[in-house]
C-alpha atoms as a PDB file:
ATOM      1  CA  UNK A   1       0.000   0.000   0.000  1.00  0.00           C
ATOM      2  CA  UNK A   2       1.332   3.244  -0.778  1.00  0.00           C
ATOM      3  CA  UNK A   3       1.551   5.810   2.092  1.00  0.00           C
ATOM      4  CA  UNK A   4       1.323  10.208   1.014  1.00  0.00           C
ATOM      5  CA  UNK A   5       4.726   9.727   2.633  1.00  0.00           C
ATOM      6  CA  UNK A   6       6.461   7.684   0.602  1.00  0.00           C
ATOM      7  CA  UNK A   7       5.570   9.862  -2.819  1.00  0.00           C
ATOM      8  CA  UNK A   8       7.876  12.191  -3.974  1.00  0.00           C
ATOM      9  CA  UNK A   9       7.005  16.517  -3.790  1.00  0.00           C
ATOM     10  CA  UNK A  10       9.592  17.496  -6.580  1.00  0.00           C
ATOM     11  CA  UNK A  11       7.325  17.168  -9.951  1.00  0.00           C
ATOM     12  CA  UNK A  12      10.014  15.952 -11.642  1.00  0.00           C
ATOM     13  CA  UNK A  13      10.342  13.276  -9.336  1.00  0.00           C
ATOM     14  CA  UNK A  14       7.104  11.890  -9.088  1.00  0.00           C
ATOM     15  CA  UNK A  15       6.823  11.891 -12.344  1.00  0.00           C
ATOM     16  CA  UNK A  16       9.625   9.116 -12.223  1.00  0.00           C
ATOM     17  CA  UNK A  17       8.288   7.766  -9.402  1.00  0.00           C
ATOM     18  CA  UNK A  18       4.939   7.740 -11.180  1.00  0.00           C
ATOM     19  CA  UNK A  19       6.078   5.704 -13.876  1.00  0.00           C
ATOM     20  CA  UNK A  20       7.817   3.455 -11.988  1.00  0.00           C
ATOM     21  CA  UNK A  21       4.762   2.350  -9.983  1.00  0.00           C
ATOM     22  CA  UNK A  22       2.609   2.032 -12.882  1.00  0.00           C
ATOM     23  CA  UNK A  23       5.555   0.060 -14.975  1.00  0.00           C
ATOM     24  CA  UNK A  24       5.377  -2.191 -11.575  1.00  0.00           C
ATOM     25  CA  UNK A  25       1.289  -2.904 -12.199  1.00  0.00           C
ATOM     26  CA  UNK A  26       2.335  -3.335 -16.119  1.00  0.00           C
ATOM     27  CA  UNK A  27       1.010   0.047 -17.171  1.00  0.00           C
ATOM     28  CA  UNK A  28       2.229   3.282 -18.369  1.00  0.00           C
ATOM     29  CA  UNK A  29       0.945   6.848 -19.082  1.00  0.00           C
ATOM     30  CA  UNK A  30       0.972   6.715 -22.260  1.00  0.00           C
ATOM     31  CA  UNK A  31      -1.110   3.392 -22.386  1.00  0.00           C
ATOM     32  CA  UNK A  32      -3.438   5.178 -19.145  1.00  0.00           C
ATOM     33  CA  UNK A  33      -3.776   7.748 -22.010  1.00  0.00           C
ATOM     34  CA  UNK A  34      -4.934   5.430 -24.548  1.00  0.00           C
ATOM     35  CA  UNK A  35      -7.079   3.295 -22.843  1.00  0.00           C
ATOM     36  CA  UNK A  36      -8.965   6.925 -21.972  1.00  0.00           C
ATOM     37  CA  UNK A  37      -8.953   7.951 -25.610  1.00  0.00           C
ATOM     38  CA  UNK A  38      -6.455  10.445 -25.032  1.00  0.00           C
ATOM     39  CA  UNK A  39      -3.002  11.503 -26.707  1.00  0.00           C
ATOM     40  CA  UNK A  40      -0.183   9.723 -25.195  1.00  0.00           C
ATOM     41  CA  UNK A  41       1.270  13.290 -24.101  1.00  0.00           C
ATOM     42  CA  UNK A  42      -1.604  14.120 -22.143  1.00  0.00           C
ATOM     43  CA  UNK A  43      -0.738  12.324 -19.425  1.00  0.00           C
ATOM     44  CA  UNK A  44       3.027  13.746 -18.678  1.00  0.00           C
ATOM     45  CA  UNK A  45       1.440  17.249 -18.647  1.00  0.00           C
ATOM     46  CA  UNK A  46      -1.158  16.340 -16.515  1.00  0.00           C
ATOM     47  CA  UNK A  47       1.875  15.405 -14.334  1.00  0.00           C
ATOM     48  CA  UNK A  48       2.785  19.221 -14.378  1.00  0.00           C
ATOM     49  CA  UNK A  49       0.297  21.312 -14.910  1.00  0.00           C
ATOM     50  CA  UNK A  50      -3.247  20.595 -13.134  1.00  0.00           C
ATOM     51  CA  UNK A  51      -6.030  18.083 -15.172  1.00  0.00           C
ATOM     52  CA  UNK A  52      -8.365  16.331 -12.939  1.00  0.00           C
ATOM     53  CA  UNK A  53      -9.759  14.072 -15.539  1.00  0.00           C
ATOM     54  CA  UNK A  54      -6.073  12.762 -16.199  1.00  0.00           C
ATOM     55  CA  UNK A  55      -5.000  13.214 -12.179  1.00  0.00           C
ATOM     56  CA  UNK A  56      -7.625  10.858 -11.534  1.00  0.00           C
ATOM     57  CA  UNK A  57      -6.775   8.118 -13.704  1.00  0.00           C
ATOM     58  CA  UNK A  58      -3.452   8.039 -12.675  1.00  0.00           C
ATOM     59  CA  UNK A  59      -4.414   8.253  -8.980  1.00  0.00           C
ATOM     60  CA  UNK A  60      -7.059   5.358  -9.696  1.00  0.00           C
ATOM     61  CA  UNK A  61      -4.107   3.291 -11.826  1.00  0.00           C
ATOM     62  CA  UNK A  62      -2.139   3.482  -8.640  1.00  0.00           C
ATOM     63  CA  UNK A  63      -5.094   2.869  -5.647  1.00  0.00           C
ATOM     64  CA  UNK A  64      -4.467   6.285  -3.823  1.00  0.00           C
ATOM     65  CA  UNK A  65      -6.525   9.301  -3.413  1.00  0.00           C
ATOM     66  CA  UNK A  66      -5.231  12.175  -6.149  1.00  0.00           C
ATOM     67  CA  UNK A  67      -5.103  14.611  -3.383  1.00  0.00           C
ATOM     68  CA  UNK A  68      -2.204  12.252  -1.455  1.00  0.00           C
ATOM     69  CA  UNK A  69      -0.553  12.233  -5.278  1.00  0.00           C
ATOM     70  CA  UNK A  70      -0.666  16.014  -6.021  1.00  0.00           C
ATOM     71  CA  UNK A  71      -0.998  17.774  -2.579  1.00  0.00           C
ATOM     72  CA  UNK A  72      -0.177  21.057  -3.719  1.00  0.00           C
ATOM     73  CA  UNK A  73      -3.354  21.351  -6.197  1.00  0.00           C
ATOM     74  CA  UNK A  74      -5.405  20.937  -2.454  1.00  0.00           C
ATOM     75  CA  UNK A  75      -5.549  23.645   0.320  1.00  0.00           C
ATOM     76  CA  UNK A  76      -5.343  22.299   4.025  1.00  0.00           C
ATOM     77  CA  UNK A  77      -8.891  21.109   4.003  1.00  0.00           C
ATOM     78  CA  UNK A  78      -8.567  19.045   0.780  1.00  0.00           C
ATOM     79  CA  UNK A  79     -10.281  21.521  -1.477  1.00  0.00           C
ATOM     80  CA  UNK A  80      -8.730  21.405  -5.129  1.00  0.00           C
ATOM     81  CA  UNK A  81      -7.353  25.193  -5.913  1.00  0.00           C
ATOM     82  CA  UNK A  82      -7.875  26.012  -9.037  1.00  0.00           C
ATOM     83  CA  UNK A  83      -5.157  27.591 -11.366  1.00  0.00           C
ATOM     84  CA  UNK A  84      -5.343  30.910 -12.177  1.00  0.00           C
ATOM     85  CA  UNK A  85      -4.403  33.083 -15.422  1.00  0.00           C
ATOM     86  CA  UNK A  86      -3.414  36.400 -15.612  1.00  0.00           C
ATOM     87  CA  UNK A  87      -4.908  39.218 -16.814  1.00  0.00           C
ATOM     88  CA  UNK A  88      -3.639  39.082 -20.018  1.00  0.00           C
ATOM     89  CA  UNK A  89      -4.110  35.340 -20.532  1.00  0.00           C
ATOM     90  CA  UNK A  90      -7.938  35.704 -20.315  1.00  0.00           C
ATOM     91  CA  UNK A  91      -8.854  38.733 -20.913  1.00  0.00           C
ATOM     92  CA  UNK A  92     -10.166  39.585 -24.906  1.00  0.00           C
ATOM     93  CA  UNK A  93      -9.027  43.480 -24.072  1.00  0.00           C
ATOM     94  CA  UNK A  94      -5.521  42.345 -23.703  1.00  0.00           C
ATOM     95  CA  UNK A  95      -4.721  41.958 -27.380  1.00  0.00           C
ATOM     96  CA  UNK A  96      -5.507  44.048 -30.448  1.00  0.00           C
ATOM     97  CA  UNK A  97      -7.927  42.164 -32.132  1.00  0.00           C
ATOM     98  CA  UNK A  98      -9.968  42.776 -28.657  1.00  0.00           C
ATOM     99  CA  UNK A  99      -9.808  46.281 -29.089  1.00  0.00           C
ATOM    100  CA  UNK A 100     -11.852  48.955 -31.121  1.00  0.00           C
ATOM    101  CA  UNK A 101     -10.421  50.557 -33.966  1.00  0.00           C
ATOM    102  CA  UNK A 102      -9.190  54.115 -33.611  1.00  0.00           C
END
């Protein structure tokens, strides 16, 4: 049984540590991916960059809770934060084609 303890915090870590639990169970992400109908690189950015859909099946491939696999997508009470963008990144003012003609 794995223990929150015993998983790796760096990202790059896990992510090894990842793959060398599911290579242990005879999976991999890029067959996780498949199996889900998904591109085999969807998986490794889930890895880095928060996806719940793809956290999930990885958490499920391994039998532990996603929050014990990617604690730092959950505050203290176990509520998932949600990323945020910048202004710019969301915002249809931020670029020229946003803007009205002068």
């Amino acid at each position: 049984m794995i223990k929150p303890k015993d998983i790796p915090t760096s990202p790059h870590e896990r992510q090894l540590w990842v793959s060398m639990q599911l290579k242990l169970r005879g999976k991999t992400l890029a067959g996780l991916a498949r199996d889900n109908g998904w591109g085999k690189t969807t998986m490794y950015f889930a890895m880095r960059s928060p996806s719940y859909p793809q956290e999930q099946v990885i958490a499920d491939a391994l039998g532990i809770a996603v929050r014990d696999l990617f604690p730092e997508r959950y505050d203290a009470i176990g509520n998932r934060i949600h990323p945020t963008r910048s202004k710019a990144d969301g915002d249809p003012e931020s670029n020229v084609e946003g803007l009205a003609a002068a």
